[in-house]
Protein backbone atom coordinates (compact mmCIF):
# COMPACT_ATOMS: atom_id res chain seq x y z
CA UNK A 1 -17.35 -24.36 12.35
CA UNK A 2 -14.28 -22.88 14.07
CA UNK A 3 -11.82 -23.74 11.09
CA UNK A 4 -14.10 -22.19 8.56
CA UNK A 5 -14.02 -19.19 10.43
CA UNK A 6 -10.30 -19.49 10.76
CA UNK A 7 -10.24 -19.87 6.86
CA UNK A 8 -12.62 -16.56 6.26
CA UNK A 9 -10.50 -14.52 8.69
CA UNK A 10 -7.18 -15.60 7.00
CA UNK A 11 -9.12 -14.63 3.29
CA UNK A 12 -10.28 -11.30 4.48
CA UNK A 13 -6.49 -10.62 5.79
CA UNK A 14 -5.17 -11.62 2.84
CA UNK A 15 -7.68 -9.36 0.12
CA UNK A 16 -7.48 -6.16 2.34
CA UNK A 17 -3.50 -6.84 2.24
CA UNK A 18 -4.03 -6.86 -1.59
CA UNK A 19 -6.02 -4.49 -2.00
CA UNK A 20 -3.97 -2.11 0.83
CA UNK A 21 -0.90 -2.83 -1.36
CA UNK A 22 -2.37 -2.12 -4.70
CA UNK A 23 -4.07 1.20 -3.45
CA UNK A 24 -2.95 4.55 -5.11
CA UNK A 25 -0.88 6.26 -3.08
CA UNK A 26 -3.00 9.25 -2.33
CA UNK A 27 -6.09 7.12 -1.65
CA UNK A 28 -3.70 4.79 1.14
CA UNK A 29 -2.23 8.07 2.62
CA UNK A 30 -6.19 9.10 3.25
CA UNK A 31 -7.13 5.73 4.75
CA UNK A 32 -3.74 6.19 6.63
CA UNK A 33 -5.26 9.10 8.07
CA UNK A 34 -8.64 8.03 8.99
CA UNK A 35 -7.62 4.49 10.46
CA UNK A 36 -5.17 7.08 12.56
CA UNK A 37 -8.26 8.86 13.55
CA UNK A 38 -9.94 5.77 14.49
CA UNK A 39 -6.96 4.58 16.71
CA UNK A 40 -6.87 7.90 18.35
CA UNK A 41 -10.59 7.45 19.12
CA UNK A 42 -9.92 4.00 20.37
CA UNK A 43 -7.34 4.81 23.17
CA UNK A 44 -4.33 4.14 21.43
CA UNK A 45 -2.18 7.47 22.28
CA UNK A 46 -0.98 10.22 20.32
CA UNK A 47 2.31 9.07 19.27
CA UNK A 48 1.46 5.39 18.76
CA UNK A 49 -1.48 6.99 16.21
CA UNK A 50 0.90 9.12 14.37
CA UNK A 51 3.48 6.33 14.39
CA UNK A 52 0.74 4.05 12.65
CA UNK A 53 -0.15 6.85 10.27
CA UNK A 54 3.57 7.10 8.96
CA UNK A 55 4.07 4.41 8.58
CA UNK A 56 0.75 2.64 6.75
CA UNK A 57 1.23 5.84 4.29
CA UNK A 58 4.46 4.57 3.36
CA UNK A 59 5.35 4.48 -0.53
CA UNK A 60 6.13 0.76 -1.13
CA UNK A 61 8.91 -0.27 -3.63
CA UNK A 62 7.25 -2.84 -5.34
CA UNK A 63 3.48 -2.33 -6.10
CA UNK A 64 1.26 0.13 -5.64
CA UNK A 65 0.47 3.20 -7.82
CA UNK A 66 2.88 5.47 -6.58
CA UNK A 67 5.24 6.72 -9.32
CA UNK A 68 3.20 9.45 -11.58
CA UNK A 69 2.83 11.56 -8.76
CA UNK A 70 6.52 12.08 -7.97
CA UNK A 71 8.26 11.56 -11.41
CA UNK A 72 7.67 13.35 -14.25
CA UNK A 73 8.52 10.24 -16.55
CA UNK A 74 5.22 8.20 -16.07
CA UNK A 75 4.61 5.56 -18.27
CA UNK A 76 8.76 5.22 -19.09
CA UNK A 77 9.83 1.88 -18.15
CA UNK A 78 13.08 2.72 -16.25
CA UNK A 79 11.70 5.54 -13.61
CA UNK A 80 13.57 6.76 -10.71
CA UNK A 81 12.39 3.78 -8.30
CA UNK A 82 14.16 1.51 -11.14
CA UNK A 83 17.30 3.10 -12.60
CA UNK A 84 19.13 0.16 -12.58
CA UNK A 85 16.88 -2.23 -13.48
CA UNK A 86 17.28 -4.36 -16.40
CA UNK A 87 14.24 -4.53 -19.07
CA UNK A 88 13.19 -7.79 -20.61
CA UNK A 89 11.62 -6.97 -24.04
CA UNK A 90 8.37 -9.00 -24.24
CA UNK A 91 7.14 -10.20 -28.25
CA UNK A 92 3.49 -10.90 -28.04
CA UNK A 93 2.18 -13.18 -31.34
């Protein structure tokens, strides 16, 4: 019983990871916000809050839907996150 509960806890880590990382960017700065809120509420203090806020609203390099909102070249496949990356032309059949 105790390792199948180890198991589900490990699986719901892992899908809120995946779904945190995946998140649009304005949606995980909200939920930033609100699980900020709900620290503050628990006792953490002030700064440790505000601390957690910054940095769960962080714009991630890799994932994420972050880009349209700060470049004006959405949908291009070298944007400003990527200038030197190198693009490998896919043929589909």
């Amino acid at each position: 019983m105790i390792q199948e509960l180890i198991v589900l806890s490990c699986v719901a880590l892992a899908a809120s990871y995946l779904v945190w990382k995946y998140l649009p960017a304005a949606l995980r700065t909200r939920a930033a916000a609100r699980l900020s809120t709900l620290a503050t509420r628990a006792g953490l203090g002030g700064a440790h809050a505000a601390a957690l806020e910054k940095r769960l609203a962080s714009v991630s390099r890799c994932g994420g839907c972050d880009g349209c909102a700060t470049t004006k070249s959405c949908g291009s496949p070298l944007t400003a996150n990527h200038a030197g990356a190198r693009v490998i032309p896919l043929r589909a059949q």
